[in-house]
PDB file of N, CA and C in Angstrom:
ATOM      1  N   UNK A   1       9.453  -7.981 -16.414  1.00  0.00           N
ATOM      2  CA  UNK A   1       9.443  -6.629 -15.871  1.00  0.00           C
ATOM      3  C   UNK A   1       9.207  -6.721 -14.360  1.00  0.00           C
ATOM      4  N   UNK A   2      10.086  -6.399 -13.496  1.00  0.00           N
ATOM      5  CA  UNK A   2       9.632  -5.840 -11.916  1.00  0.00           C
ATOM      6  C   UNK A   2       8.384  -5.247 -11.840  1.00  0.00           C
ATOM      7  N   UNK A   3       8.436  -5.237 -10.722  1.00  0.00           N
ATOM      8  CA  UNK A   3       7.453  -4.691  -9.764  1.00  0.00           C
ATOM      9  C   UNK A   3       7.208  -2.736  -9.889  1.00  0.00           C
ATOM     10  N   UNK A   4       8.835  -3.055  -9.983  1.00  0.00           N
ATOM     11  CA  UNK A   4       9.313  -1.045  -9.684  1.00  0.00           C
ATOM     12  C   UNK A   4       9.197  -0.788 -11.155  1.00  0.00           C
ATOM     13  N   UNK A   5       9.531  -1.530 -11.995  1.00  0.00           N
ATOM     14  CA  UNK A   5       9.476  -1.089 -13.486  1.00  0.00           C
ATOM     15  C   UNK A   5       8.260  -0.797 -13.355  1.00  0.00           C
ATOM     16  N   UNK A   6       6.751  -1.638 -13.263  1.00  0.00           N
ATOM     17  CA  UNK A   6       5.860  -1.740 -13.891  1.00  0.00           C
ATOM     18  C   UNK A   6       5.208  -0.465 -12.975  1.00  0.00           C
ATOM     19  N   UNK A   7       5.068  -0.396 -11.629  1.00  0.00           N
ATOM     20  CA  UNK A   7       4.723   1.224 -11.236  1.00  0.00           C
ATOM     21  C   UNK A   7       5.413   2.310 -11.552  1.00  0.00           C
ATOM     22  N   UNK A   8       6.911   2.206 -12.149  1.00  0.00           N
ATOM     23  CA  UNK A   8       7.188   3.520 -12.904  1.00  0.00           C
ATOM     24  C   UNK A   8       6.332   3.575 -14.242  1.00  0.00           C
ATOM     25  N   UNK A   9       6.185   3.101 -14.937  1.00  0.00           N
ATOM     26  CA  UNK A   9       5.369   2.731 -15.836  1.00  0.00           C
ATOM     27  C   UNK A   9       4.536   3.414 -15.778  1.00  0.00           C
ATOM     28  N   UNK A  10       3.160   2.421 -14.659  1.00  0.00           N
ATOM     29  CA  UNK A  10       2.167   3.295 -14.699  1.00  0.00           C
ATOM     30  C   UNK A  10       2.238   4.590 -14.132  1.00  0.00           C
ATOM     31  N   UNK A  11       2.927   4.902 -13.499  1.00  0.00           N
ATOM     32  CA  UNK A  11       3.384   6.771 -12.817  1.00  0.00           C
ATOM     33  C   UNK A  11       3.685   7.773 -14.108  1.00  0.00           C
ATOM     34  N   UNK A  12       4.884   6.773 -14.875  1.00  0.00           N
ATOM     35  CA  UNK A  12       4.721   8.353 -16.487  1.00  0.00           C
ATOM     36  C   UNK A  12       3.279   8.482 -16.840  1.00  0.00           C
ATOM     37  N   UNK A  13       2.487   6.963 -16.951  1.00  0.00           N
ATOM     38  CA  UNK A  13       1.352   7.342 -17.812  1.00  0.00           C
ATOM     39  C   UNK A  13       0.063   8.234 -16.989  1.00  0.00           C
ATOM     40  N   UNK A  14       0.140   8.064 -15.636  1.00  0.00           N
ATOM     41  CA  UNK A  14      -0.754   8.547 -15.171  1.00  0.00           C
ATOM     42  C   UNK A  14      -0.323  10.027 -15.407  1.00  0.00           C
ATOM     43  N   UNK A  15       0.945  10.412 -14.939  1.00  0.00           N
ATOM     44  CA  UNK A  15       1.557  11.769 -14.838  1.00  0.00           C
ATOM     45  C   UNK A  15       1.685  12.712 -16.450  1.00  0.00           C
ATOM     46  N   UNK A  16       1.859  11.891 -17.089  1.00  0.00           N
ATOM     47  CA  UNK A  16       1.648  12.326 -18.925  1.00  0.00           C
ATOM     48  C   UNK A  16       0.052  12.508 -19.246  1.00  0.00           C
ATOM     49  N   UNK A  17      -1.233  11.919 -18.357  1.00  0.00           N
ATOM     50  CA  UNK A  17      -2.383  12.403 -18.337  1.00  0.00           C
ATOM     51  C   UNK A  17      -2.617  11.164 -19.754  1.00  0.00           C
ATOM     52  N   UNK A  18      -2.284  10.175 -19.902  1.00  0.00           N
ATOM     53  CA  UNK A  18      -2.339   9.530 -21.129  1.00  0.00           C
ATOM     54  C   UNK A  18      -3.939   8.325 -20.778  1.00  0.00           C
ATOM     55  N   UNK A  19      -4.830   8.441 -21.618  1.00  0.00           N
ATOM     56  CA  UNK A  19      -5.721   7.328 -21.598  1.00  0.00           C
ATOM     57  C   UNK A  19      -5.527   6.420 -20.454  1.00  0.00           C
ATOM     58  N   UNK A  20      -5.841   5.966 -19.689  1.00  0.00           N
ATOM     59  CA  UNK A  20      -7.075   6.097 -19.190  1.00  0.00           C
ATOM     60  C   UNK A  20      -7.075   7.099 -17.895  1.00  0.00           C
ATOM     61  N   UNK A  21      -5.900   7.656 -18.262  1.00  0.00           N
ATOM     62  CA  UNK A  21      -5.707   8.860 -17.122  1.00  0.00           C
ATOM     63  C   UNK A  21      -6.026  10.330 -17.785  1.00  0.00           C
ATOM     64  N   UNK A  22      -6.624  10.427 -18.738  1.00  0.00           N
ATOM     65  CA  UNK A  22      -7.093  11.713 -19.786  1.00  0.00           C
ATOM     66  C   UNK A  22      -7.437  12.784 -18.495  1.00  0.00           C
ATOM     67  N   UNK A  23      -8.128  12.292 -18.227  1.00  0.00           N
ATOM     68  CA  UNK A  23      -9.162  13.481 -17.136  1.00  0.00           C
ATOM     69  C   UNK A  23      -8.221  13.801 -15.772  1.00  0.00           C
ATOM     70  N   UNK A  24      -7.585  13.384 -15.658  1.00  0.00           N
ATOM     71  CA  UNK A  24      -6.734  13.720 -14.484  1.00  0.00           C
ATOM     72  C   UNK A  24      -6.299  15.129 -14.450  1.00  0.00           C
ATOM     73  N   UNK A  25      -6.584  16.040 -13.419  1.00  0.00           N
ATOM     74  CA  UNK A  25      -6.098  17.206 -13.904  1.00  0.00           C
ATOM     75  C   UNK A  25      -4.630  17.476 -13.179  1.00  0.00           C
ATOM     76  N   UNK A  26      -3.659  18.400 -13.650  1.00  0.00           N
ATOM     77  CA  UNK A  26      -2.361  18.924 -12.836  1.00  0.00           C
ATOM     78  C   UNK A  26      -2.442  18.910 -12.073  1.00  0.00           C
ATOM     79  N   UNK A  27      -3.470  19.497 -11.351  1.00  0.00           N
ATOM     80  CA  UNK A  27      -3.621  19.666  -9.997  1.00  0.00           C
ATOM     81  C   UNK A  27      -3.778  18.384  -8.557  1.00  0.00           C
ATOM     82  N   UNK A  28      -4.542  17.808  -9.446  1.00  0.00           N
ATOM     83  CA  UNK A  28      -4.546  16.547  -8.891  1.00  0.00           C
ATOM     84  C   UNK A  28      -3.505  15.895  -8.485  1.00  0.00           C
ATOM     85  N   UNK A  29      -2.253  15.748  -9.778  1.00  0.00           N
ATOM     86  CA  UNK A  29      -1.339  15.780  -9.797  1.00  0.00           C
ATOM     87  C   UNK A  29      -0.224  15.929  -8.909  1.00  0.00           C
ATOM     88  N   UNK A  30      -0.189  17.293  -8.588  1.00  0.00           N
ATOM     89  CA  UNK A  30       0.551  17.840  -7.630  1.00  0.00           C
ATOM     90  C   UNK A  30       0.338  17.533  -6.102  1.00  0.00           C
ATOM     91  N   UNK A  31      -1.187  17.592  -5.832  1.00  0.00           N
ATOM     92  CA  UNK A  31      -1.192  17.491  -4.679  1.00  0.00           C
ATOM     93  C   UNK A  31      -0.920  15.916  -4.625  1.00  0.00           C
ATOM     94  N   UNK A  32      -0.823  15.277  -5.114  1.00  0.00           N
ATOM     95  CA  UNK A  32      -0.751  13.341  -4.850  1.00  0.00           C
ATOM     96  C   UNK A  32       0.816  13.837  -4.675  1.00  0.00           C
ATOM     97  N   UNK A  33       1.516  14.509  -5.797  1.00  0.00           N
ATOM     98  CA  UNK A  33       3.298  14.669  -5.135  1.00  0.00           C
ATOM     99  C   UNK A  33       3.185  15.351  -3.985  1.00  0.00           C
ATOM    100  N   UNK A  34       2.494  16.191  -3.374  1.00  0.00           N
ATOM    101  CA  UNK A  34       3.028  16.857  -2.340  1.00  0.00           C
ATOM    102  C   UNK A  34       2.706  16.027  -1.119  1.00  0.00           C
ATOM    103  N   UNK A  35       1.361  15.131  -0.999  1.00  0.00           N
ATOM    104  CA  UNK A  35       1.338  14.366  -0.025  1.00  0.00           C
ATOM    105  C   UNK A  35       1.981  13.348  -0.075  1.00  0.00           C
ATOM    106  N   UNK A  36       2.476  12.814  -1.378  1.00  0.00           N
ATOM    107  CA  UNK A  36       3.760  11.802  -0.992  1.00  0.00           C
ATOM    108  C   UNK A  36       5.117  12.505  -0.112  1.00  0.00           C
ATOM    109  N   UNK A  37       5.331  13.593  -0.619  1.00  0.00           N
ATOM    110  CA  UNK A  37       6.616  14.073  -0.046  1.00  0.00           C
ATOM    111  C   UNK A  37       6.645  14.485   1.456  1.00  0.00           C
ATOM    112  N   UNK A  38       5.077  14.884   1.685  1.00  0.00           N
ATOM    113  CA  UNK A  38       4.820  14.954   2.906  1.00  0.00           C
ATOM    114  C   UNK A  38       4.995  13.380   3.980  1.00  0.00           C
ATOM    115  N   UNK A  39       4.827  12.432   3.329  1.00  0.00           N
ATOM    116  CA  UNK A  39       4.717  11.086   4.227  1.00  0.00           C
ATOM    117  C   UNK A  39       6.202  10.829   3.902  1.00  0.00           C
ATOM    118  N   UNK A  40       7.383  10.958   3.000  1.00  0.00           N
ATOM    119  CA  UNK A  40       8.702  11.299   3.069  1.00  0.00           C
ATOM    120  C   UNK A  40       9.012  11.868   4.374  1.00  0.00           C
ATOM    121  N   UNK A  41       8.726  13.270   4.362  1.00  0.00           N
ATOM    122  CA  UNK A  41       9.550  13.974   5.515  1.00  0.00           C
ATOM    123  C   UNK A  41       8.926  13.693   6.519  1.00  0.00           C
ATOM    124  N   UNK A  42       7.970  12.644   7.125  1.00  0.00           N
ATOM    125  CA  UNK A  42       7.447  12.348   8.372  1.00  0.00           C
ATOM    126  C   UNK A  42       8.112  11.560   8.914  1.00  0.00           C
ATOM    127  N   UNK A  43       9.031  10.988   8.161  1.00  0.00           N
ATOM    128  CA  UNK A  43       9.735   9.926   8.708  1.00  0.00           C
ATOM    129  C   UNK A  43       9.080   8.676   8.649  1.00  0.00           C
ATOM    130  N   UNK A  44       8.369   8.322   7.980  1.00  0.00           N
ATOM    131  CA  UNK A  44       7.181   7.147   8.612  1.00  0.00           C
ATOM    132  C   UNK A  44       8.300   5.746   7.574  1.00  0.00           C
ATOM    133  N   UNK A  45       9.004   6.543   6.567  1.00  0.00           N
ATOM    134  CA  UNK A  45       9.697   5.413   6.268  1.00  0.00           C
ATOM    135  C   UNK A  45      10.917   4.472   6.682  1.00  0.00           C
ATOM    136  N   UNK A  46      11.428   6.063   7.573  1.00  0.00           N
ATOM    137  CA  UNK A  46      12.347   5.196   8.814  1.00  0.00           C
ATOM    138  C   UNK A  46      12.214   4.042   9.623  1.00  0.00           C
ATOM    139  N   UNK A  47      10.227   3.819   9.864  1.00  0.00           N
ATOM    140  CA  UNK A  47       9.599   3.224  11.149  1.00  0.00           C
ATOM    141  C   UNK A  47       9.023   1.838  10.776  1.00  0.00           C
ATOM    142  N   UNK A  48       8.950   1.975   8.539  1.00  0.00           N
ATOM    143  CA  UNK A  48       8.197   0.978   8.338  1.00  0.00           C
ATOM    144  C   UNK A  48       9.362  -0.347   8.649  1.00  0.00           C
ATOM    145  N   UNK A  49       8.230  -1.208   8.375  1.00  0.00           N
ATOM    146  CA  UNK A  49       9.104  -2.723   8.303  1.00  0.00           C
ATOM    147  C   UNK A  49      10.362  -3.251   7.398  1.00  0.00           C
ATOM    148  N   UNK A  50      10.788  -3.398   6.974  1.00  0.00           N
ATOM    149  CA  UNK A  50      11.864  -3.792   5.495  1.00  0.00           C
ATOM    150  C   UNK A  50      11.496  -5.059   5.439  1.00  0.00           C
ATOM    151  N   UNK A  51      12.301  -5.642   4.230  1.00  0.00           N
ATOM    152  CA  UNK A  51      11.738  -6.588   3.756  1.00  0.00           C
ATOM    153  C   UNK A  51      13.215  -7.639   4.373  1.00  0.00           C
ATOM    154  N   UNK A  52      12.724  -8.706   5.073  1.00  0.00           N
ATOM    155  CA  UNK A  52      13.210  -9.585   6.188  1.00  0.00           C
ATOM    156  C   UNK A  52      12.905  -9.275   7.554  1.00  0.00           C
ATOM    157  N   UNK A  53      12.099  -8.506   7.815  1.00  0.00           N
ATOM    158  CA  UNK A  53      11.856  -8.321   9.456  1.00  0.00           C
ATOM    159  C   UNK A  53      10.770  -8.688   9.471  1.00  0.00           C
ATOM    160  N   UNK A  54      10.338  -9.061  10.841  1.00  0.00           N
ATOM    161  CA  UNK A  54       9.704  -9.763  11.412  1.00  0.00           C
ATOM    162  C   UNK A  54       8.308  -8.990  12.251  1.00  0.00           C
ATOM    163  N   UNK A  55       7.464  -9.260  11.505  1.00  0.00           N
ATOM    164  CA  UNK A  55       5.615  -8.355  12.064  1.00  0.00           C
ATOM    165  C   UNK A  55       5.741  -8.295  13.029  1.00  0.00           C
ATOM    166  N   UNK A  56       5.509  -7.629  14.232  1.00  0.00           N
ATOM    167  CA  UNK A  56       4.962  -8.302  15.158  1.00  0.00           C
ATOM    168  C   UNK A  56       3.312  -8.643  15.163  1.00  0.00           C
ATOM    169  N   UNK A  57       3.160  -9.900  16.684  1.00  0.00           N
ATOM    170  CA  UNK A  57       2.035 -10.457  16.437  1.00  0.00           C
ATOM    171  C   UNK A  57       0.992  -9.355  16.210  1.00  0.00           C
ATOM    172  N   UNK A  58      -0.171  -9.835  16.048  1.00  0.00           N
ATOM    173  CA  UNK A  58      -1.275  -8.851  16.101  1.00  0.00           C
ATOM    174  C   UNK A  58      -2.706  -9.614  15.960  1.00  0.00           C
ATOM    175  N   UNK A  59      -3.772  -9.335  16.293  1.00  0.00           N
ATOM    176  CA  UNK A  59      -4.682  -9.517  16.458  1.00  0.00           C
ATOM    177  C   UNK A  59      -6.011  -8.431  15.798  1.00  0.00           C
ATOM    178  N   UNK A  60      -6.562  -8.840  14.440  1.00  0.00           N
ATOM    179  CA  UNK A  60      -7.785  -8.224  13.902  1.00  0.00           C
ATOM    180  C   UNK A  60      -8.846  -9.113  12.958  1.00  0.00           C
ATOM    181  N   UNK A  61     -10.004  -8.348  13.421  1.00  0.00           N
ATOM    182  CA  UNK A  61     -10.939  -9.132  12.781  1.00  0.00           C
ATOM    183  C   UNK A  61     -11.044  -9.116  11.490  1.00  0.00           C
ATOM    184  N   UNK A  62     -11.863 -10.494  10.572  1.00  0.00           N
ATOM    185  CA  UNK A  62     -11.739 -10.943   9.725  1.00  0.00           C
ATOM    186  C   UNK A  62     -13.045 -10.243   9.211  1.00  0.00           C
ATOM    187  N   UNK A  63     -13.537 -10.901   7.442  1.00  0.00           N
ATOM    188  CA  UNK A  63     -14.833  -9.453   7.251  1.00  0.00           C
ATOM    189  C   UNK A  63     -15.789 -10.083   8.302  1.00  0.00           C
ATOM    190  N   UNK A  64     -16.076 -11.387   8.443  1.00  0.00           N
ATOM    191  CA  UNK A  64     -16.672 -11.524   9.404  1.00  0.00           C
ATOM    192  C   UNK A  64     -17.375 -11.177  10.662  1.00  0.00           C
ATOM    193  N   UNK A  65     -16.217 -10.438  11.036  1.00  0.00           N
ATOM    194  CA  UNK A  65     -16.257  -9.508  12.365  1.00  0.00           C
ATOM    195  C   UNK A  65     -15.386 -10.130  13.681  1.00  0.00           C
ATOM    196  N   UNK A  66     -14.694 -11.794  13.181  1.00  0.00           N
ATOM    197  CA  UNK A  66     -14.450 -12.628  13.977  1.00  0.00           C
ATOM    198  C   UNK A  66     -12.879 -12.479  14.256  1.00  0.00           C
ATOM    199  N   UNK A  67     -12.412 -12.316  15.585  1.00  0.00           N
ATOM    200  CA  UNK A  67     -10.695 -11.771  15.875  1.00  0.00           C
ATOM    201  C   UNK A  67     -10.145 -12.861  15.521  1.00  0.00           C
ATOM    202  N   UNK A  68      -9.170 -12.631  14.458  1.00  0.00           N
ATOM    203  CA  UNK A  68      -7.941 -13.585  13.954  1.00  0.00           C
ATOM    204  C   UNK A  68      -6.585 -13.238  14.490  1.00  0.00           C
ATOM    205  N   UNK A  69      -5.700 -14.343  15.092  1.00  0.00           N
ATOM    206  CA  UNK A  69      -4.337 -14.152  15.858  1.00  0.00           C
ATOM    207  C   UNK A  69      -3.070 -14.279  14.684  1.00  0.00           C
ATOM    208  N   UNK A  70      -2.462 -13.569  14.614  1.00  0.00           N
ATOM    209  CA  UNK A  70      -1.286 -13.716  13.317  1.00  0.00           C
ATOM    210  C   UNK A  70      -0.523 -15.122  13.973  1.00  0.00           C
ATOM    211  N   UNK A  71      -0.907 -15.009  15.155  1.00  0.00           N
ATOM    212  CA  UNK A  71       0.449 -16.041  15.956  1.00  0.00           C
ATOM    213  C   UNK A  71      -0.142 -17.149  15.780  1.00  0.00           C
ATOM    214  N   UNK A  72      -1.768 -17.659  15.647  1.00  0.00           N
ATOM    215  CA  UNK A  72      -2.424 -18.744  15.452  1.00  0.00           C
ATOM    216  C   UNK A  72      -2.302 -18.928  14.274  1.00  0.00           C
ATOM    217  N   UNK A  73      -2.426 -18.323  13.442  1.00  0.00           N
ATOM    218  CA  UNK A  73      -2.515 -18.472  11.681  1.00  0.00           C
ATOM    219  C   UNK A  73      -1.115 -18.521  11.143  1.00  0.00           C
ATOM    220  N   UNK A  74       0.008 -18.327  12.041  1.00  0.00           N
ATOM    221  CA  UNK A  74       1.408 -18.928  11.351  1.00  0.00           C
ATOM    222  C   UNK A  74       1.335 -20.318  11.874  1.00  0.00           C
ATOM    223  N   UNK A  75       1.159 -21.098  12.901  1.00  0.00           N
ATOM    224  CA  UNK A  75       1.223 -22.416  13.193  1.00  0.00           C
ATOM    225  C   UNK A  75       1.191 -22.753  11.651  1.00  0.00           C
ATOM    226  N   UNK A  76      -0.001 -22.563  10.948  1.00  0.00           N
ATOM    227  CA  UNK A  76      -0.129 -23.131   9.657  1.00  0.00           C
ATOM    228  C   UNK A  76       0.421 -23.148   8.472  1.00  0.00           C
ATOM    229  N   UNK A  77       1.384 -22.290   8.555  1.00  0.00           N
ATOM    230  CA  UNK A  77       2.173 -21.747   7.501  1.00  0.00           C
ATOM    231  C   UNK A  77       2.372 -20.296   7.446  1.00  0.00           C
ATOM    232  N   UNK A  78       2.558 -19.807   5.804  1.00  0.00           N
ATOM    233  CA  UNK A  78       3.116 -18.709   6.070  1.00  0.00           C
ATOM    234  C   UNK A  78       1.731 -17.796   5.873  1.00  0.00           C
ATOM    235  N   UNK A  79       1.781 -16.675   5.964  1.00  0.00           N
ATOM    236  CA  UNK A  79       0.442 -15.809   6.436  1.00  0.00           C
ATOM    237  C   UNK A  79       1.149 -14.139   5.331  1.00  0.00           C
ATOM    238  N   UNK A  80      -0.561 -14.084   4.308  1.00  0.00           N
ATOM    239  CA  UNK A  80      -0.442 -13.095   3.715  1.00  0.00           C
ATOM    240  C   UNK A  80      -1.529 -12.410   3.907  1.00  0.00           C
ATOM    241  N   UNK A  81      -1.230 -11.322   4.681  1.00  0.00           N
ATOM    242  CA  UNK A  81      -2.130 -10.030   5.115  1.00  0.00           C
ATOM    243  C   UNK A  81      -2.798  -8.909   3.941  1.00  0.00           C
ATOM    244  N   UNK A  82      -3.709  -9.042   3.340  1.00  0.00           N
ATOM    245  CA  UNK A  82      -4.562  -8.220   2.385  1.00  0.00           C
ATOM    246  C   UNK A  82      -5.462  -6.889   3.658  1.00  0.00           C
ATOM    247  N   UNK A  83      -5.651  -5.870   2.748  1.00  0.00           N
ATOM    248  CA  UNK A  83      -6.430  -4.634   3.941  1.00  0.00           C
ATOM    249  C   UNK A  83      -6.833  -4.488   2.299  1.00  0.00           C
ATOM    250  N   UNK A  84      -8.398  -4.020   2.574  1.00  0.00           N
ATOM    251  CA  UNK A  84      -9.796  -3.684   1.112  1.00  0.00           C
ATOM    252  C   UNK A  84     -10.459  -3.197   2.600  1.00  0.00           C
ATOM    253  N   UNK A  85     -10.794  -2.112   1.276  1.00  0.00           N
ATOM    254  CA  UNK A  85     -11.989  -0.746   1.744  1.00  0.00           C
ATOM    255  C   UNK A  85     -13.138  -1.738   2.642  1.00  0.00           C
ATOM    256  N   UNK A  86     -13.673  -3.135   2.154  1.00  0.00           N
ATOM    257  CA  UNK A  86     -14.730  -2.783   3.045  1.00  0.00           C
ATOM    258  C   UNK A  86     -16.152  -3.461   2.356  1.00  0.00           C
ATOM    259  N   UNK A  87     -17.320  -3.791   2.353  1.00  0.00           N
ATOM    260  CA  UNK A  87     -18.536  -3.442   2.043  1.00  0.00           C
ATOM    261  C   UNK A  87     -18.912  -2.007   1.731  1.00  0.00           C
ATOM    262  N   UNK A  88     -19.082  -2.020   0.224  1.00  0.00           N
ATOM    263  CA  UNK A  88     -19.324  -0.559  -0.367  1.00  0.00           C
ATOM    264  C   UNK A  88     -21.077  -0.285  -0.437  1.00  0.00           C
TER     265      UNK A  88
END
């Protein structure tokens, strides 16, 4: 199964309100469609990256707090960028 299969997937079940999405209400619902459709008509998907283009460099800190260079960390190979909330 893909990638796209397996989030359509979970999208009927969340949207059908099915275990472990019971409590989810319509409303909830709706507004998650309307702010998707809203980041649709912003255009922001015109601007994102596609898949074969090229990042540019960038520079951010690690949890550490310590600045990491994308341009230093490809010398080494290839480089996979994760973003998490954080210390909760």
């Amino acid at each position: 199964m893909s990638l796209q299969e397996k989030l359509d997937a979970m999208r009927a079940r969340f949207e059908s309100r099915t275990p472990p999405y019971d409590k989810v209400s319509q409303e909830i619902i709706d507004v998650m469609h309307r702010a998707t459709e809203d980041l649709r008509n912003s255009g922001i998907l015109d601007r994102a990256l596609k898949v074969g283009d090229q990042a540019p460099h960038f520079t951010l800190p690690n949890p550490e707090g310590k600045n990491v260079s994308s341009q230093d960390r490809l010398t080494r190979g290839s480089l996979v960028l994760s973003f998490y909330r954080g210390v909760w």
